[in-house]
Each structure stands twice: as C-alpha cells, then as structure tokens.
Protein backbone atom coordinates (compact mmCIF):
# COMPACT_ATOMS: atom_id res chain seq x y z
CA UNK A 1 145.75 88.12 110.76
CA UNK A 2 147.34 91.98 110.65
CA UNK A 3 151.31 92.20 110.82
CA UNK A 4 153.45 93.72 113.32
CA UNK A 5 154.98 96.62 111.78
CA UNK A 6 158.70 96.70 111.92
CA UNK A 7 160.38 97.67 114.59
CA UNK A 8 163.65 100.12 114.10
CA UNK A 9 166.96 98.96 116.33
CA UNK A 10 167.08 100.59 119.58
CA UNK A 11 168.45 103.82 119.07
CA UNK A 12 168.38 107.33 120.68
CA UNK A 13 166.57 108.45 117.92
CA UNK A 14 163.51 105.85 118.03
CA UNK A 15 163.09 106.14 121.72
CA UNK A 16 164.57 109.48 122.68
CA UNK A 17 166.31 110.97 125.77
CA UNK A 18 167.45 107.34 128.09
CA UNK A 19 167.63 110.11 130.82
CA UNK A 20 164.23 110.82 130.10
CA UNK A 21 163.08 107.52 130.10
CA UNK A 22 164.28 106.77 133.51
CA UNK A 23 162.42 110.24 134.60
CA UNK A 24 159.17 108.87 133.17
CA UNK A 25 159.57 104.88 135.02
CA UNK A 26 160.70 107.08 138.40
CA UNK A 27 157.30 109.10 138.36
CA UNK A 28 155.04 106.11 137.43
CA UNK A 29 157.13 104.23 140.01
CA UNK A 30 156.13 106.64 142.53
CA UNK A 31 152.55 106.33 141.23
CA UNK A 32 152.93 102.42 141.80
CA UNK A 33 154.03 102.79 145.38
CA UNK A 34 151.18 105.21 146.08
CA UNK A 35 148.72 102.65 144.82
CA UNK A 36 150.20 99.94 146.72
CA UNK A 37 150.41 101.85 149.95
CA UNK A 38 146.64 102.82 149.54
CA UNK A 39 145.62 99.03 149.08
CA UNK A 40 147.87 97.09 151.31
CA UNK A 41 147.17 99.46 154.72
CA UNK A 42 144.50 97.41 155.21
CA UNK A 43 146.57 94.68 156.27
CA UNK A 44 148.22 96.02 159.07
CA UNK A 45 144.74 97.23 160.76
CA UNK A 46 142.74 93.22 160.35
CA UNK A 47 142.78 93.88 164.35
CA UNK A 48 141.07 97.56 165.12
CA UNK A 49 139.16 96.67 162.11
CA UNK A 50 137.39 94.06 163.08
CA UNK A 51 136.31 95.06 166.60
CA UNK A 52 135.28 98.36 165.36
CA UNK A 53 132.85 96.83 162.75
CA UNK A 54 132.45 93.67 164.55
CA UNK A 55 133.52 91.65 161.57
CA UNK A 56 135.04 88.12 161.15
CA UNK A 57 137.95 86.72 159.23
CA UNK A 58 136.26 86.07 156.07
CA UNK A 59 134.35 89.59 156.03
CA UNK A 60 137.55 91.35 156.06
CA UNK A 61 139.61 89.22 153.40
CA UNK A 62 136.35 90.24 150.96
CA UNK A 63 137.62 93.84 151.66
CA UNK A 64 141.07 93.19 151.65
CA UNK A 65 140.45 91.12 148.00
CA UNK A 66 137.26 90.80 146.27
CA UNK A 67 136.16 94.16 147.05
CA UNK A 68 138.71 95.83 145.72
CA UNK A 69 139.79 93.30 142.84
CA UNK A 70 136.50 92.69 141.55
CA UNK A 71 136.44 96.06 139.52
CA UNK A 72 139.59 96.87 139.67
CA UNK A 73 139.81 93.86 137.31
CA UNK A 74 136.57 94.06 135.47
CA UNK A 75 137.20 97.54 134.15
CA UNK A 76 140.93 96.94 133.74
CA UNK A 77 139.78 95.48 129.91
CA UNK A 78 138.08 98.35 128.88
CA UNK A 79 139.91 101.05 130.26
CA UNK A 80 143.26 99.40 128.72
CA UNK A 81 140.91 99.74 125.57
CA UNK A 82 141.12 103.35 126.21
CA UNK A 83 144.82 103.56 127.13
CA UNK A 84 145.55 101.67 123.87
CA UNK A 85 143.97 104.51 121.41
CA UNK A 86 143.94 107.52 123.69
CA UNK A 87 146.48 109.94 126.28
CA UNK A 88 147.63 106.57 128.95
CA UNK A 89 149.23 109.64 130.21
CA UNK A 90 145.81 112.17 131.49
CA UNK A 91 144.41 108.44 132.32
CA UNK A 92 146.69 107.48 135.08
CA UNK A 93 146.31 110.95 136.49
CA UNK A 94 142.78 110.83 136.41
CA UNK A 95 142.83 107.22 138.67
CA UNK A 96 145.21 108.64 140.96
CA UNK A 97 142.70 111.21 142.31
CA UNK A 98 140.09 108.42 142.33
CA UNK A 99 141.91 105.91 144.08
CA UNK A 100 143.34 108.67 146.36
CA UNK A 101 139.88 110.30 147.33
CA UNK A 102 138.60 106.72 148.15
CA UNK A 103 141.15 105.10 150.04
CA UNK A 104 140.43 108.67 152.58
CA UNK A 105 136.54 107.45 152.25
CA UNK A 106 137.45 104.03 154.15
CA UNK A 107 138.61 106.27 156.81
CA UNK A 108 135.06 107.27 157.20
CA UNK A 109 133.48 103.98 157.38
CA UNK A 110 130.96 102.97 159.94
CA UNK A 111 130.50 99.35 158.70
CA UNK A 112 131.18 97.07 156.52
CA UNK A 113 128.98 97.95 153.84
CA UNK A 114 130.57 101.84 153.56
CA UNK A 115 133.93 99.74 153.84
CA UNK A 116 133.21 97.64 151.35
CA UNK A 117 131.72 100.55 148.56
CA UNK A 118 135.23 102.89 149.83
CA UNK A 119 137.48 99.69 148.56
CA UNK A 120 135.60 99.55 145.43
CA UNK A 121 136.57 102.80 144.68
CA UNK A 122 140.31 102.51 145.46
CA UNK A 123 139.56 99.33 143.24
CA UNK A 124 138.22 101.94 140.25
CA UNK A 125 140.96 103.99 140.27
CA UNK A 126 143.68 101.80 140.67
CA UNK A 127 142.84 100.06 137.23
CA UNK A 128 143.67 102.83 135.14
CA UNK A 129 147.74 102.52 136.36
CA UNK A 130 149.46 99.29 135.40
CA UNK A 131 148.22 98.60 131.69
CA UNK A 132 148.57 102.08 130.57
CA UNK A 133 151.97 102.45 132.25
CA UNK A 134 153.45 99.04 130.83
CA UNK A 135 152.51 100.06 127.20
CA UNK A 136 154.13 103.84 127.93
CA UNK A 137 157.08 102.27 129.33
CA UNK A 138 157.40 99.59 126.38
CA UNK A 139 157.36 102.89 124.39
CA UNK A 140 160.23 104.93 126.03
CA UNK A 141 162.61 101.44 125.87
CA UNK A 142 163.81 99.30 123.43
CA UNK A 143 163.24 95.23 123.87
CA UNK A 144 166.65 94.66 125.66
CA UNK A 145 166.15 96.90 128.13
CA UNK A 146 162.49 96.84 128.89
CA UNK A 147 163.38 94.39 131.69
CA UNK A 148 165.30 96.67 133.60
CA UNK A 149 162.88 99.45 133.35
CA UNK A 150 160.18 96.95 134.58
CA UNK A 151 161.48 96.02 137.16
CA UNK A 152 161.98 99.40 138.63
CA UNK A 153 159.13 100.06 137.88
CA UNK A 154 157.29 96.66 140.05
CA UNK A 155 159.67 97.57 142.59
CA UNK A 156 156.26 99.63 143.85
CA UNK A 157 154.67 96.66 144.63
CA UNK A 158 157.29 96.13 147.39
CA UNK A 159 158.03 99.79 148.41
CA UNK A 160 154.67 100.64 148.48
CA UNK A 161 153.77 96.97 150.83
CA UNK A 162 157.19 97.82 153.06
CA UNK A 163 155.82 101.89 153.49
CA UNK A 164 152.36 101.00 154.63
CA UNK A 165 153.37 98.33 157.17
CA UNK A 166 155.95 100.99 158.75
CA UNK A 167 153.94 103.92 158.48
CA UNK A 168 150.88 102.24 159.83
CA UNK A 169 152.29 100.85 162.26
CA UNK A 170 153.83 103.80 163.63
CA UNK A 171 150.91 105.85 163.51
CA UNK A 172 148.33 103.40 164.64
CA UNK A 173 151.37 103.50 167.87
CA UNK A 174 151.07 107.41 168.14
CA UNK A 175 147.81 108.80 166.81
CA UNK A 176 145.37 108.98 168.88
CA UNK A 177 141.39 109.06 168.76
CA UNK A 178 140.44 112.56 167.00
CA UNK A 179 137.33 114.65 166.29
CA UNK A 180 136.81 115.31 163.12
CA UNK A 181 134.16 118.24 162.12
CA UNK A 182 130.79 117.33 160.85
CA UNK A 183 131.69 113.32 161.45
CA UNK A 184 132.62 113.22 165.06
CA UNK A 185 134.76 110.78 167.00
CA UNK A 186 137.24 108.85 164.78
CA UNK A 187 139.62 106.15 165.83
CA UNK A 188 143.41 105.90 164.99
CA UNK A 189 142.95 103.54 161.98
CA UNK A 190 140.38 105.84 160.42
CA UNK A 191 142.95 108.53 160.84
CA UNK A 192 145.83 105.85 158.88
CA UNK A 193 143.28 105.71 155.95
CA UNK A 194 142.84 109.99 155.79
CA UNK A 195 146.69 110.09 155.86
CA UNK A 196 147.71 107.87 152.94
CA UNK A 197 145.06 109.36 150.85
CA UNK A 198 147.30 112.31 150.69
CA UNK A 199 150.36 111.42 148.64
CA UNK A 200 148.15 110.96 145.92
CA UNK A 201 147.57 114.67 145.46
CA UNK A 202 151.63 114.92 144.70
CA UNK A 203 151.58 111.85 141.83
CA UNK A 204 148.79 114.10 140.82
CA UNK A 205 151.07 116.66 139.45
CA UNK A 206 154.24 115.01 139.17
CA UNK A 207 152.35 113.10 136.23
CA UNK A 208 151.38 115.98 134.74
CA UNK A 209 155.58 116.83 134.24
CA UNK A 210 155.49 113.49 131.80
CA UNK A 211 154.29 113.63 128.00
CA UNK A 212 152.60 110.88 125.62
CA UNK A 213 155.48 109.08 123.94
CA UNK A 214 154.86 107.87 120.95
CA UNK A 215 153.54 104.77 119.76
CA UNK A 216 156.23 101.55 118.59
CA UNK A 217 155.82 98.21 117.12
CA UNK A 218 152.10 98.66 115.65
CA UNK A 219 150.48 96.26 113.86
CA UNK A 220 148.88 96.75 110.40
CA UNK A 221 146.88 95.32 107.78
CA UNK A 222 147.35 95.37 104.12
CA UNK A 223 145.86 98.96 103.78
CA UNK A 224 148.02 100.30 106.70
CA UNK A 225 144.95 100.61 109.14
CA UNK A 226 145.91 100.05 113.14
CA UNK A 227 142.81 100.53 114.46
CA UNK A 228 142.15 97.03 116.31
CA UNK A 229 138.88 95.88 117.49
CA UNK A 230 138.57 93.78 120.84
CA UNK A 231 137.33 90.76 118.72
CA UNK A 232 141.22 91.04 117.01
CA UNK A 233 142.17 91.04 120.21
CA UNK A 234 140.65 87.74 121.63
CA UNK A 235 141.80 86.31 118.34
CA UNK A 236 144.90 87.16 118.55
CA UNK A 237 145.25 85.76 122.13
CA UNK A 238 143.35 82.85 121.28
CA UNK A 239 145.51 81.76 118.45
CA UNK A 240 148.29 82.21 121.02
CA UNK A 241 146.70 80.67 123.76
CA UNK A 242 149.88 77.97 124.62
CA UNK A 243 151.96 81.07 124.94
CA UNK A 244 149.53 83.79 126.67
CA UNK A 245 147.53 81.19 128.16
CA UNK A 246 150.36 79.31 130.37
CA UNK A 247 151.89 82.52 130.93
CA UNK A 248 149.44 83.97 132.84
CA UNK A 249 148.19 80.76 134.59
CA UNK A 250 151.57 80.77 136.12
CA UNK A 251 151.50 84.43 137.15
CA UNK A 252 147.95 83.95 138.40
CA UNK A 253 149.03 80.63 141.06
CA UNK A 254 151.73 82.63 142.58
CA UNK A 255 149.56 86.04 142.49
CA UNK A 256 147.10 83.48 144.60
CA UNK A 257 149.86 82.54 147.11
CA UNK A 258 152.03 85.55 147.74
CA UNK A 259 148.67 88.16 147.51
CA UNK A 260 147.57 85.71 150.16
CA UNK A 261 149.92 84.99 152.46
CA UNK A 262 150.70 89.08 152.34
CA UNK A 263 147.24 89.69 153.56
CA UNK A 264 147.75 87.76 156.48
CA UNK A 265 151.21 88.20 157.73
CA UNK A 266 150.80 90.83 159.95
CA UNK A 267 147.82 89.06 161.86
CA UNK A 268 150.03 85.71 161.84
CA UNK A 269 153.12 87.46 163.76
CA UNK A 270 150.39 89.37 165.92
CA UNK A 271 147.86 85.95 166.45
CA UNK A 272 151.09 83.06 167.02
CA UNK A 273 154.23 85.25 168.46
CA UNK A 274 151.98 88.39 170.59
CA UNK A 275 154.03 91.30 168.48
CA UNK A 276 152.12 94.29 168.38
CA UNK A 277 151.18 96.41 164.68
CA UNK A 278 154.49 98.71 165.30
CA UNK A 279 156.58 95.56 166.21
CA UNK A 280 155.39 93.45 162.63
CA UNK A 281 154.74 96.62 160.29
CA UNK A 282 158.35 97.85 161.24
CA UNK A 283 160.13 94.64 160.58
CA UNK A 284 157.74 93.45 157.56
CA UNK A 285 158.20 96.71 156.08
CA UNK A 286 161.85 96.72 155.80
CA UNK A 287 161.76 93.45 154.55
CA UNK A 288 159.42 94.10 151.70
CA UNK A 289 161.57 97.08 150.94
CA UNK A 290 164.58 95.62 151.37
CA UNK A 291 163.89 92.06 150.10
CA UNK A 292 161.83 92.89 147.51
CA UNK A 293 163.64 95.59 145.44
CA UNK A 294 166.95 93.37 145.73
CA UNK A 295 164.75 89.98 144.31
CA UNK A 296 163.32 91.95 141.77
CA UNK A 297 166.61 93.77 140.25
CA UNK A 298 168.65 90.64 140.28
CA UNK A 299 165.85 88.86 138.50
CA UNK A 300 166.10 91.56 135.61
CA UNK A 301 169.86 91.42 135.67
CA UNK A 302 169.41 87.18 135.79
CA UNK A 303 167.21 87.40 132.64
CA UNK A 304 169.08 90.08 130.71
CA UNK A 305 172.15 88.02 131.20
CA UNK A 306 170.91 84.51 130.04
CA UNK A 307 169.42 86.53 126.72
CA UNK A 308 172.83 87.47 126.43
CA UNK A 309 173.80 83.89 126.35
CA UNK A 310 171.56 83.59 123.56
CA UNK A 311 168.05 82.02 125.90
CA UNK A 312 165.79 84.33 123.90
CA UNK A 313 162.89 82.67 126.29
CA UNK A 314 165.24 83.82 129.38
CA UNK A 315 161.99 85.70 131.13
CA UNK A 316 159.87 82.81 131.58
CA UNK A 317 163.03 80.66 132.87
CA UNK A 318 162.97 82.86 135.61
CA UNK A 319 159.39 82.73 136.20
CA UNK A 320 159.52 79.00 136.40
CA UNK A 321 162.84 78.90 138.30
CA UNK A 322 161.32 81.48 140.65
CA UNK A 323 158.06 79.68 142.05
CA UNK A 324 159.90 76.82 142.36
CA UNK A 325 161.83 78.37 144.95
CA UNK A 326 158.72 79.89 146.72
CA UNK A 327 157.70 76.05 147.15
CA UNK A 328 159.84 74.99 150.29
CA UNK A 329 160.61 78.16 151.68
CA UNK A 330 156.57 79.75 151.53
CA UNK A 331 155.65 76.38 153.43
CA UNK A 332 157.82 76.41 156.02
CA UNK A 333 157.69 80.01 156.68
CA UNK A 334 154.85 80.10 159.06
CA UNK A 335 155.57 76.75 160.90
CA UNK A 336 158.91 78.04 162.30
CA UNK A 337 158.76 77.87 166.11
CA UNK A 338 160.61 81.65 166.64
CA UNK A 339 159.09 84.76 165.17
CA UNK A 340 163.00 85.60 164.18
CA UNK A 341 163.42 82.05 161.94
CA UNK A 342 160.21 82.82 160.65
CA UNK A 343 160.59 86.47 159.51
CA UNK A 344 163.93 85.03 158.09
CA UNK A 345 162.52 82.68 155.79
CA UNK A 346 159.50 85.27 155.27
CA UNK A 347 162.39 87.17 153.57
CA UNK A 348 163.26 84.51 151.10
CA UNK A 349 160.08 84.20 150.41
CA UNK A 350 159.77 88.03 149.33
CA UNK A 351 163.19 87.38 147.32
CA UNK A 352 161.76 85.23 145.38
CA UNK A 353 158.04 85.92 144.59
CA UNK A 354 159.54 89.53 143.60
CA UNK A 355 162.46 87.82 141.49
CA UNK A 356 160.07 87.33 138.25
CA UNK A 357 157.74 90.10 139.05
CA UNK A 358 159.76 92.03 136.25
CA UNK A 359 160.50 89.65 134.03
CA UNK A 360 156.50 88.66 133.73
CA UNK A 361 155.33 91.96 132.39
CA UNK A 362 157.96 92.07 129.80
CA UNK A 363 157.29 88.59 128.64
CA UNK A 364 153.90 89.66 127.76
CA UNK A 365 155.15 92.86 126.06
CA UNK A 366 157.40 91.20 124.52
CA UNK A 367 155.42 88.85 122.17
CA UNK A 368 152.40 91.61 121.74
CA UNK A 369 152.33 94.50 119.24
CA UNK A 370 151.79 98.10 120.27
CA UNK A 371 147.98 98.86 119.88
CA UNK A 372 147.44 95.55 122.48
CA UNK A 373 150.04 95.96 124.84
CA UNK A 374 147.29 97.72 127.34
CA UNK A 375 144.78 95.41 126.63
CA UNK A 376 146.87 92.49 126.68
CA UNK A 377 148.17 93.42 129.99
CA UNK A 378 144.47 94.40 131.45
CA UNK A 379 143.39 90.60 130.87
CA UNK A 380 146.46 89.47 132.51
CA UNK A 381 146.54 91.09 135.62
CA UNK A 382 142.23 90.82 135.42
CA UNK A 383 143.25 86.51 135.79
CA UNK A 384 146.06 87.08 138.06
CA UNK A 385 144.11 89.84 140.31
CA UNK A 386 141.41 87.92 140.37
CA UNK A 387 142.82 85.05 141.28
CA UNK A 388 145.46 86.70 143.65
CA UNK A 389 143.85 89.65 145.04
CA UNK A 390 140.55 88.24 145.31
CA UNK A 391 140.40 85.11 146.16
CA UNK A 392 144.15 84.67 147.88
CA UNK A 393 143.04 85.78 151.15
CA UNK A 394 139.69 84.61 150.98
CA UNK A 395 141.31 80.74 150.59
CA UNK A 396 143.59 81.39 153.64
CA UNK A 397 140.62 82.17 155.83
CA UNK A 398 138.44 79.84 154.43
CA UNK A 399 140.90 77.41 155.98
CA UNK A 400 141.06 79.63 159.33
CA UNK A 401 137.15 79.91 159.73
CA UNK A 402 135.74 77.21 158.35
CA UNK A 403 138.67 74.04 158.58
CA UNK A 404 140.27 74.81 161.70
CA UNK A 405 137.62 76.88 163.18
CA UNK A 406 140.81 78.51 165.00
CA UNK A 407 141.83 82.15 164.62
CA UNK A 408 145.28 80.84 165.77
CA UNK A 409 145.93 78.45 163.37
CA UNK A 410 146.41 81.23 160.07
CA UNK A 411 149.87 80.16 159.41
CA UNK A 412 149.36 76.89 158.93
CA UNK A 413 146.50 78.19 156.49
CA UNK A 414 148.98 80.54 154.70
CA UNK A 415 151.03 77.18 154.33
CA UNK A 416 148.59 75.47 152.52
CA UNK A 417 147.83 78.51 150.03
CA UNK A 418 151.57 77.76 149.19
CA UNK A 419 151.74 74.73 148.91
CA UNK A 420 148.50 74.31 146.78
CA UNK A 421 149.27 77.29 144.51
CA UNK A 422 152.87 77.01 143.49
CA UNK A 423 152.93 73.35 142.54
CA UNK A 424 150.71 74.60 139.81
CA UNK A 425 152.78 77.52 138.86
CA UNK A 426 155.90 75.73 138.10
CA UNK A 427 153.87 73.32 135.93
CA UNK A 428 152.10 75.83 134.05
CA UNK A 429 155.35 77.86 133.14
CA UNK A 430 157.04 74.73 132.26
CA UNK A 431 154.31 73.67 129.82
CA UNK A 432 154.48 77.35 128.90
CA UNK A 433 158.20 77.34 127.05
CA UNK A 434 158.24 75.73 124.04
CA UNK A 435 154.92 77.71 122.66
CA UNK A 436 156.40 80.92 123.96
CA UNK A 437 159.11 80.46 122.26
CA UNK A 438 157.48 80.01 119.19
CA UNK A 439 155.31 83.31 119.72
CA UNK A 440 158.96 84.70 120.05
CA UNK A 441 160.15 83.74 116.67
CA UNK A 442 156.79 84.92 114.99
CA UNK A 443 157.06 88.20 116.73
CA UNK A 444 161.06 88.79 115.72
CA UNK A 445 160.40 87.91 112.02
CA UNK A 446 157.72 90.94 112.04
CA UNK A 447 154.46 88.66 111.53
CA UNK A 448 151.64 87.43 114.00
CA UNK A 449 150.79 84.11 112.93
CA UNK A 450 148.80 81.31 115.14
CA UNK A 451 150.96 79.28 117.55
C-alpha cells in the first residue's frame, strides 16, 4: 500500500499566514451557516406546511430527510473525488448558488412532488461544502490545531439551526400573504423560503476572496505518483475498517438521534405545550446558538488538552464520553411536564451532541493522508447523513403515525430515537479505541499499513 509522505512540523512557513487561516475557516463558516439555515427552515414551518399541501407526518419528514439526504449523500463520494484532485475552492462556490437557487424554488411549491424535487436540489448543492472544506481547512492548519479550527468551523451547524428558528419564526409572525408576479398568491412560509435563499448570493463572493492552499501530507508510491484511484481508496478504508468503521458508526447513531429529535422540536413545543412558531423558533434558536457554539468549543479545548496530557486518541474519548451524556438527558427531555424544564434539558442536550461535533471530523483527518481527506470525509457524512438526515425523522414519525397513531404523542417518539440510537453510539466508539489508536501510530511513523 502507498506511503504517507512526510509531514514538515507546524510552522508558519508550511501553512502560511495563522491570520489567514482563521479568514479562510470564518468565510467557510459563514458558508456552513448558510447551508444549515437553508435546510433546517423547514422545521419551523411542519404546521403551514402541511395544511397547505395537505400532507401527513411521514410525507413531510421524507422532505425534511430523505429528500434532501438522499443525493446530498450519494454525490457527496464523487464530488469529494473532484475536490480531492481539483480547485475545492470554485467547487464550494459553485454549490452555494445551487443550494441557494433551490431552497427559493421550495418557496414556489404547490405540492409535494415540486417540494420534494426543490429539496433535492438544496440536497445537490449542499454536497459540494463539507468534504471539500475539511480537506482545505486540514491544509491551512497543522495537526494540533485542526481541532480548534473545526470546531469553528461546525459551529454552523448550530448558528445556522439557532438563525432559521428565529428568523422564521419572526417572519412567519409578520409577513403576510403576498402576490408575487407571474405566480400569484403566495403564503408567508413560501415567502420564509424566497428570503433565506438570499444570503447565499453574499457566500457567493465572499468565497471568491479565498485561494487554493496547497496540498499537505500526500501519499506516494515508490515512483512518487499521488494520483489515487477510488479502488485505493476502499482499500485503504477497508484495511482500516476497526478504526474508520467504528468511527463513523458512532457518528452515524447520534447523527440518527439529534438530526431527529431537531426535526421535530419545534412541532413538539407547538403539539404538547400550545407555543406558537415565534414563541419555539425564538427560544430554540438562542439555544442552538448559544448552547451549541459553547458545547462545541469546550469539546475542542477538552480534546486539545487531554492530547496535551499525552491521550493521542483524546478525539474519540470525547466522542464516546459525549453520547453517553446525550443518553439520560435526550430521554427525558421531552417527558418533562413544563415547556421551561423541558427547553432546559433540551439545552443539555444541544451541549452535548455539539461537544464532539469537532472533534469527529478531525479524527478522521487525522488518520487519512491528503489526496483522501475529501473522499474519506464524503463516505462519512454519506453513513452518518443517511442515517441521520434521512432516516432520523422518518423513525420519530414512524412511531407518531404508525405506533401511537397520535400526533400528540411526538415527544415520547423523539424519546425513543434517543434512547435506541445512543446506546449504540457509546458502544461503537468504545469498540472503536484501541484500533484507532493503532491507525494513529501507523499514520505518525509516515506509513499506511493494515490495522
């Protein structure tokens, strides 16, 4: 199997400006929370939804998930493919106008099958961002640090959830029915979707301020080639299939949980406790904000100080220390018998799903040369979008629909998502250490060598 090439110490020299850097995780942050605000606003608008297309449950958690994660994760292999030999830069800006122009076509649905084709698209575009902006980060930071810049960087996830509960609730509270020309009447959560297409158009050209870095940390063979083909690839997974393999099971049993139990908040707080889409997107929002950029932070600082202590296998500790916490706190969340106690545990919950959310992608990057880093990452978050996006809210109202047979009953649905999910998690990153740890050791001494 081909060698990683050796990897110079961290200095200013090998990966440039620091203040640069940060510039370049700040603009594909913004990028992030832009993507995130175009595919969460569904969540907040289940309600007008679903009596404007006369939908049920389980039709809209296929276009809250599977619509939009089925190719959003089948294309995220072979567009990391691309981002792996080509400009990751001029890729992401090309899916940002994509996923932009869509998310304003679900704005002009008239039923669930234009719905459905619209979240595709933000699906499309939206697969070009996370692969190609891992490896370009893993680039512009040494190992030490690539934590850190992570972790900013997931803090979209949060900022992006938090922005579209408060802005859609507010405007779904102030803007009214309009006319639009040549489509005629169009309600206010048609008019939510044409708004938060827009910021797009500004990542558009704030992207186009960033340049290519250079590649780090390529692997060769004996002539010096680094062209890899996407049989390597497998291979190379495959032979390191205790490390990659529990690694991403983990990731994918929480994605299923917290990607679930997201989709539905809103409608719980709204179905069990009468709040109205202003009320929950207000208070949700600054709790995903708030709650979320503070768990994932500390989890980076967490991790960079037990490396420091000499845990070289500190980012998966926090992974599996992480959903273990979700455990009791996700299940009781939505039994509490006040909407205040429940939005308070709701919070922990936040804390700690986002608490390993950094820590995760640099795991990966950590044990994977250069020229795989954007492939590598596309098959992860293909498993743990699948699983998360697409089939986490579909399992919560399978329980609603089908089990109970009771719109009302959702949180006790969203408690069983947890309590199913997580479990596995924690078992899957425990199994997980001792082979990652070995893929560690292999990667540090500069050779790739089955686990």
């Amino acid at each position: 199997m081909n060698d990683f090439k050796h990897e110079a110490a961290s200095t200013e020299e090998q990966y440039g400006s620091p203040t640069y850097a940060w510039y370049v995780v700040i603009i594909l942050l913004f990028a992030y929370v832009t993507s995130f605000l175009d595919r969460t606003i569904l969540t907040l608008l289940v309600e007008p939804i679903r009596e404007s297309l006369n939908i049920t449950d389980l039709q809209l958690s296929l276009l809250h998930g599977f619509a939009f994660a089925v190719f959003y994760v089948s294309l995220g292999v072979p567009i990391a493919r691309f981002a792996d030999s080509h400009n990751r830069v001029k890729l992401i800006s090309a899916g940002v106008l994509v996923w932009s122009v869509m998310t304003a076509f679900c704005g002009l649905a008239r039923n669930f099958t234009h719905m459905f084709l619209a979240r595709v698209g933000v699906g499309i575009g939206e697969a070009t961002l996370s692969p190609a902006a891992y490896s370009i980060i893993s680039d512009y930071f040494p190992v030490e640090k690539r934590p850190r810049a992570f972790s900013v960087y997931q803090t979209g996830i949060y900022v992006g959830m938090g922005l579209a509960m408060i802005i859609g609730g507010y405007v779904i509270a102030v803007v009214p029915s309009i006319n639009m020309p040549f489509y005629g009447p169009m309600e206010p959560w048609q008019v939510v979707f044409l708004l938060v297409g827009l910021p797009g158009l500004l990542v558009f050209l704030l992207l186009r301020t960033i340049r290519e870095p250079q590649r780090k940390g390529m692997m060769v063979d004996a002539e010096g080639n680094t062209a890899i083909s996407f049989r390597e690839v497998l291979s190379f997974i495959i032979e390191r299939r205790g490390a990659y393999g529990y690694v991403i099971g983990g990731v994918a049993a929480k994605s299923l949980a917290f990607y679930g139990v997201a989709a539905w908040l809103p409608t719980y707080f709204m179905r069990t406790f009468g709040w109205d889409a202003q009320t929950i997107g207000l208070w949700y929002g600054l709790a995903s904000i708030t709650f979320g950029v503070i768990g994932i932070n500390t989890g980076s600082t967490v991790s960079v100080w037990l490396r420091n202590r000499g845990y070289s296998d500190a980012n998966l500790r926090i992974c599996l220390g992480a959903e273990a916490c979700l455990i009791p706190i996700g299940i009781l969340a939505s039994l509490m018998p006040t909407p205040e106690l429940s939005m308070l545990f709701y919070c922990g919950f936040i804390f700690f799903a986002s608490f390993s959310v950094g820590c995760q992608a640099a795991a990966l990057q950590e044990i994977t040369p250069n020229q795989l880093r954007a492939q590598v990452s596309a098959i992860y978050l293909f498993c743990t979008n699948m699983v998360g996006i697409g089939f986490g809210p579909t399992f919560i109202a399978f329980f609603t629909d089908v089990v109970f047979k009771n719109d009302a009953l959702v949180g006790y649905s969203m408690s069983i998502a947890v309590a199913f999910a997580c479990p596995i998690g924690v078992f899957l990153f425990w199994r997980g250490l001792k082979p990652y740890r070995k893929c560690l050791d292999l990667a540090k001494q500069n050779y790739a060598a089955p686990s």
